[in-house]
N, C-alpha and C. Protein backbone atom coordinates (compact mmCIF):
# COMPACT_ATOMS: atom_id res chain seq x y z
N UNK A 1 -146.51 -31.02 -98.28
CA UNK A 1 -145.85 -31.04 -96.99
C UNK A 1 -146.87 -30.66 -95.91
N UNK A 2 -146.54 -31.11 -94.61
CA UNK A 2 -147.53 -31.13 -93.87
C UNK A 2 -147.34 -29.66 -93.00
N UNK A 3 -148.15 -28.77 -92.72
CA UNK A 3 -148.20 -28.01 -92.11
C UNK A 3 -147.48 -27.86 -90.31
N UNK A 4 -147.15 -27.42 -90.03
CA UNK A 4 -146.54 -27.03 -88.71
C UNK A 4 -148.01 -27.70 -88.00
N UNK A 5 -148.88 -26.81 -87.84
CA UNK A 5 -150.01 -26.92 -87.07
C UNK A 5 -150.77 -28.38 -86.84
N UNK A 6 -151.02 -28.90 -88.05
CA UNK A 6 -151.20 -30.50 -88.04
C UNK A 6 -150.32 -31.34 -87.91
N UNK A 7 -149.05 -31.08 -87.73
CA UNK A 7 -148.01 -32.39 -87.47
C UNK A 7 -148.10 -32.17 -85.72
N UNK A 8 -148.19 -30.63 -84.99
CA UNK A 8 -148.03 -30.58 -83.72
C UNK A 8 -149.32 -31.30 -83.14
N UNK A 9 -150.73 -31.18 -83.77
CA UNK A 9 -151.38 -31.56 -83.30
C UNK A 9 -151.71 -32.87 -83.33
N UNK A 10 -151.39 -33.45 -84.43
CA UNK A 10 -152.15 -35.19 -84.58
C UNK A 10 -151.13 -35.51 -83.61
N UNK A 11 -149.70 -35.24 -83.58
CA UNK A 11 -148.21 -35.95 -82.96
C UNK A 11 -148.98 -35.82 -81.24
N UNK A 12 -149.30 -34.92 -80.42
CA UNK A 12 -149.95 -34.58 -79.60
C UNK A 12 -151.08 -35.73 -79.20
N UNK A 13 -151.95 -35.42 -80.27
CA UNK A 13 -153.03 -36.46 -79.72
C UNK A 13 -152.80 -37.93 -79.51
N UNK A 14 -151.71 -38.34 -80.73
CA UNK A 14 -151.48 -39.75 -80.91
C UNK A 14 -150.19 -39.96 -79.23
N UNK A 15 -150.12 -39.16 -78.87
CA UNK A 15 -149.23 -39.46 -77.05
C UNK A 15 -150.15 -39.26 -76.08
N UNK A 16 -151.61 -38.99 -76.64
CA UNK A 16 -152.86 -38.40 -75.54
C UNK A 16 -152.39 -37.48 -74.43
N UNK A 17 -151.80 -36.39 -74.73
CA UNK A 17 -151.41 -35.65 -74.07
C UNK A 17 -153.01 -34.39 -74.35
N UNK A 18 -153.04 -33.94 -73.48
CA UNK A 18 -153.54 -32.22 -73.44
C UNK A 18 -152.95 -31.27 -73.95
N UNK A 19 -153.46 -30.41 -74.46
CA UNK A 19 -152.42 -29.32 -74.75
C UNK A 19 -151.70 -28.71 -73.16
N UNK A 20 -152.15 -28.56 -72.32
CA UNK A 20 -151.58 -28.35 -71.21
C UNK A 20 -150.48 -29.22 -70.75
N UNK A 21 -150.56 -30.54 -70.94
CA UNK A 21 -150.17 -31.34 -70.22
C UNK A 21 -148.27 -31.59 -71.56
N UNK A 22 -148.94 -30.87 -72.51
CA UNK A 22 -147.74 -31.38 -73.38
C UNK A 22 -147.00 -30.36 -73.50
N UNK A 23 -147.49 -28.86 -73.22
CA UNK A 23 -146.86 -27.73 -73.19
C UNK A 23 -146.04 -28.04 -71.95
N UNK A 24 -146.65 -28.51 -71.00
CA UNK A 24 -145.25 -28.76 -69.78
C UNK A 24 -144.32 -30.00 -69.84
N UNK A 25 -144.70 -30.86 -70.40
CA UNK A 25 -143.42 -31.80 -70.60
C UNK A 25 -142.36 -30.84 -71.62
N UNK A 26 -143.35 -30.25 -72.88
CA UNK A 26 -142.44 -29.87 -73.77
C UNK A 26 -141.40 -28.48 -73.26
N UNK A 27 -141.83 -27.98 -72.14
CA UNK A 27 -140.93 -26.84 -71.71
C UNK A 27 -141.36 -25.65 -71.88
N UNK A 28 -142.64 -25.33 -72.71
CA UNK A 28 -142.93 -24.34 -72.62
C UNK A 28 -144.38 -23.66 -72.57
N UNK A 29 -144.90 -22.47 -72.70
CA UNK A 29 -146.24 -21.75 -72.01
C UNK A 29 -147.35 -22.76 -73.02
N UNK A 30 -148.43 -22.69 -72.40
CA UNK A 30 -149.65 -23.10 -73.13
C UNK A 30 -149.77 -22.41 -74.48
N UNK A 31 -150.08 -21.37 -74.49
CA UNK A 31 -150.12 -20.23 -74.92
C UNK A 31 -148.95 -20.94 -76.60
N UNK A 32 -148.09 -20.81 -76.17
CA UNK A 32 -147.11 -21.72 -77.40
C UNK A 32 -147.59 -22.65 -78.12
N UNK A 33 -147.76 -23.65 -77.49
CA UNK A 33 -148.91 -24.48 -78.20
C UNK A 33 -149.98 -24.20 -78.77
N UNK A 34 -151.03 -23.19 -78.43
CA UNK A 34 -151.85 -23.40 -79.32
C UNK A 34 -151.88 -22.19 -80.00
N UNK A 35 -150.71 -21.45 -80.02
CA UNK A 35 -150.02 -20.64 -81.38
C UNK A 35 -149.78 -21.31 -82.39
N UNK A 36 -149.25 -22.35 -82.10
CA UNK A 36 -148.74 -23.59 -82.91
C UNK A 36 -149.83 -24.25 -83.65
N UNK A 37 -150.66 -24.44 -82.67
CA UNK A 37 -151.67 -25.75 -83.32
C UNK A 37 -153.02 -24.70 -83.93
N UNK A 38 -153.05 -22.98 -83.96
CA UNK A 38 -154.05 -22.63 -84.41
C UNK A 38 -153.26 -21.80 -85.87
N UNK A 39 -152.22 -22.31 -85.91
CA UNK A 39 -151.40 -21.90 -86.96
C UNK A 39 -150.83 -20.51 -87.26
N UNK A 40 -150.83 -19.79 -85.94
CA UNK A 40 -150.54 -18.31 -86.05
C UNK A 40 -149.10 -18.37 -87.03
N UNK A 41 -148.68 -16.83 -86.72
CA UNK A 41 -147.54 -16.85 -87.44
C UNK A 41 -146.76 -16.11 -87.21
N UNK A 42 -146.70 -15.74 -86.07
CA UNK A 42 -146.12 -14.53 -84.85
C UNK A 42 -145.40 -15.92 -83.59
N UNK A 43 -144.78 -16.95 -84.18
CA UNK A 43 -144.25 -17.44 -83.47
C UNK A 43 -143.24 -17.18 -82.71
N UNK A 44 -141.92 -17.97 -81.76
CA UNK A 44 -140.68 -17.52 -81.76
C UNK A 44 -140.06 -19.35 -81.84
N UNK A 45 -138.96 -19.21 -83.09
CA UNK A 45 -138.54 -20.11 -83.53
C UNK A 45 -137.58 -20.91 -82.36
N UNK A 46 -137.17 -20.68 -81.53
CA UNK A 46 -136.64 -21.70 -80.70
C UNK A 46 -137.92 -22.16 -79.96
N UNK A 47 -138.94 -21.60 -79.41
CA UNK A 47 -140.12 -22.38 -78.57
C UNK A 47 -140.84 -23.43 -79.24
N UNK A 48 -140.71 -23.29 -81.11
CA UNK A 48 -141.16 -23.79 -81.63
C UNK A 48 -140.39 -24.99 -81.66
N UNK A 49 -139.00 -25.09 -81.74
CA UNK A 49 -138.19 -26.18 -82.14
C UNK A 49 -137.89 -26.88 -80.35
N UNK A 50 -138.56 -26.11 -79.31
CA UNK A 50 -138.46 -26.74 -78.17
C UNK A 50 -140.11 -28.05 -78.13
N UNK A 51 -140.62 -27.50 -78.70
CA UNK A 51 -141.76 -28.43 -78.84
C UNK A 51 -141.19 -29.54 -80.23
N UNK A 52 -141.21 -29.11 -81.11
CA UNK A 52 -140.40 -29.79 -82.18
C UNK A 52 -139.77 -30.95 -81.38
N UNK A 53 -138.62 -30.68 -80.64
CA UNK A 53 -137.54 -31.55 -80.28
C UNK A 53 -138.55 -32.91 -79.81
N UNK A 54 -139.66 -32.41 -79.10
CA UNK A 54 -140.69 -33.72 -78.05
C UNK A 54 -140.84 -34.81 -79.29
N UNK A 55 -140.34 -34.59 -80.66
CA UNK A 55 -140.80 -35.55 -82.00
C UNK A 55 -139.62 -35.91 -82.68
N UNK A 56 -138.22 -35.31 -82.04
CA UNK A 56 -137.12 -35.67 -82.64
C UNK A 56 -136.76 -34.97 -84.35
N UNK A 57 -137.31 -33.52 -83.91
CA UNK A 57 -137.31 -32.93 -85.41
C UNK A 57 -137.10 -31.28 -84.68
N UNK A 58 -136.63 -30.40 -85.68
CA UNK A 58 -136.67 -28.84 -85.92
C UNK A 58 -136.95 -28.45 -87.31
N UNK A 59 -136.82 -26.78 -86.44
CA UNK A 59 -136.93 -25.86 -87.78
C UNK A 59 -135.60 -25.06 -87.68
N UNK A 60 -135.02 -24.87 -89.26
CA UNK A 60 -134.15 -24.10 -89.15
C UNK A 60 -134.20 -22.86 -90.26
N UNK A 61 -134.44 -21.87 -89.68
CA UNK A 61 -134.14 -20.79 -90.70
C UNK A 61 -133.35 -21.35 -92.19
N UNK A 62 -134.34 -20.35 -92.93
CA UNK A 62 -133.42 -20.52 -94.50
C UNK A 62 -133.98 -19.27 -95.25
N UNK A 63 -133.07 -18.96 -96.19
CA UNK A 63 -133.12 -17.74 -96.65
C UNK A 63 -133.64 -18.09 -98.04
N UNK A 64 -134.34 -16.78 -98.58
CA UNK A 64 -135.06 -16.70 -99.78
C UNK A 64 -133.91 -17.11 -100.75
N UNK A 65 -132.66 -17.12 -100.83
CA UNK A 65 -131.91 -17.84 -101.78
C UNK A 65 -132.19 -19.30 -101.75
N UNK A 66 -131.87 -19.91 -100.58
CA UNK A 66 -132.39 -21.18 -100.68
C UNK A 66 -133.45 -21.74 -100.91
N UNK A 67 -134.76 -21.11 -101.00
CA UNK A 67 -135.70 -21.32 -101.30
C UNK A 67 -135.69 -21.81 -102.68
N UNK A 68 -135.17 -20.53 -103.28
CA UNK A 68 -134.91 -20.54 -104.56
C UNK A 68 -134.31 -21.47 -105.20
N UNK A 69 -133.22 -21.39 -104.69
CA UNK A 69 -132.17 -22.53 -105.28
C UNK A 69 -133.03 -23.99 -105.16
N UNK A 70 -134.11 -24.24 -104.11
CA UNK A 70 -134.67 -25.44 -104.10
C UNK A 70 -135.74 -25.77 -105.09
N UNK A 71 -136.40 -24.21 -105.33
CA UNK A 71 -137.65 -24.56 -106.40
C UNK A 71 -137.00 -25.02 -107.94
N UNK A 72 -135.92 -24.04 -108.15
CA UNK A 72 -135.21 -24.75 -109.13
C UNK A 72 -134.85 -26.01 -109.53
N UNK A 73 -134.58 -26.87 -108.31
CA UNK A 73 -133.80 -27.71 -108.62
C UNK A 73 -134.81 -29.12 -109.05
């Protein structure tokens, strides 16, 4: 599966946006973006899924049961 950080960034380049220029269409600080694209992990999950949305996708919380229940299956 593809990492957070490389789907924000190739998706980014392939609209030739800036990181500046895509943090303001997408709604939020620079600073967000390249939390995102340097793969931190001190995010906050709605800014993330506000950039998300610019690709027609989110993130949604899931709990270590489900995890589970998925590696199982």
């Amino acid at each position: 599966m593809k990492e957070l950080a490389e789907f924000v960034k190739e998706r980014r380049k392939e609209v030739d946006l800036t990181q500046e220029e895509f943090a303001d269409r997408a709604g939020v600080a620079l600073t967000v973006i390249r939390k995102i694209e340097q793969n931190k992990t001190n995010l906050n999950l709605g800014k993330v899924n506000q950039v998300l949305k610019m690709f027609g996708h989110k993130l949604v919380p899931v709990s270590l049961k489900e995890l589970d229940d998925n590696e199982a299956s």
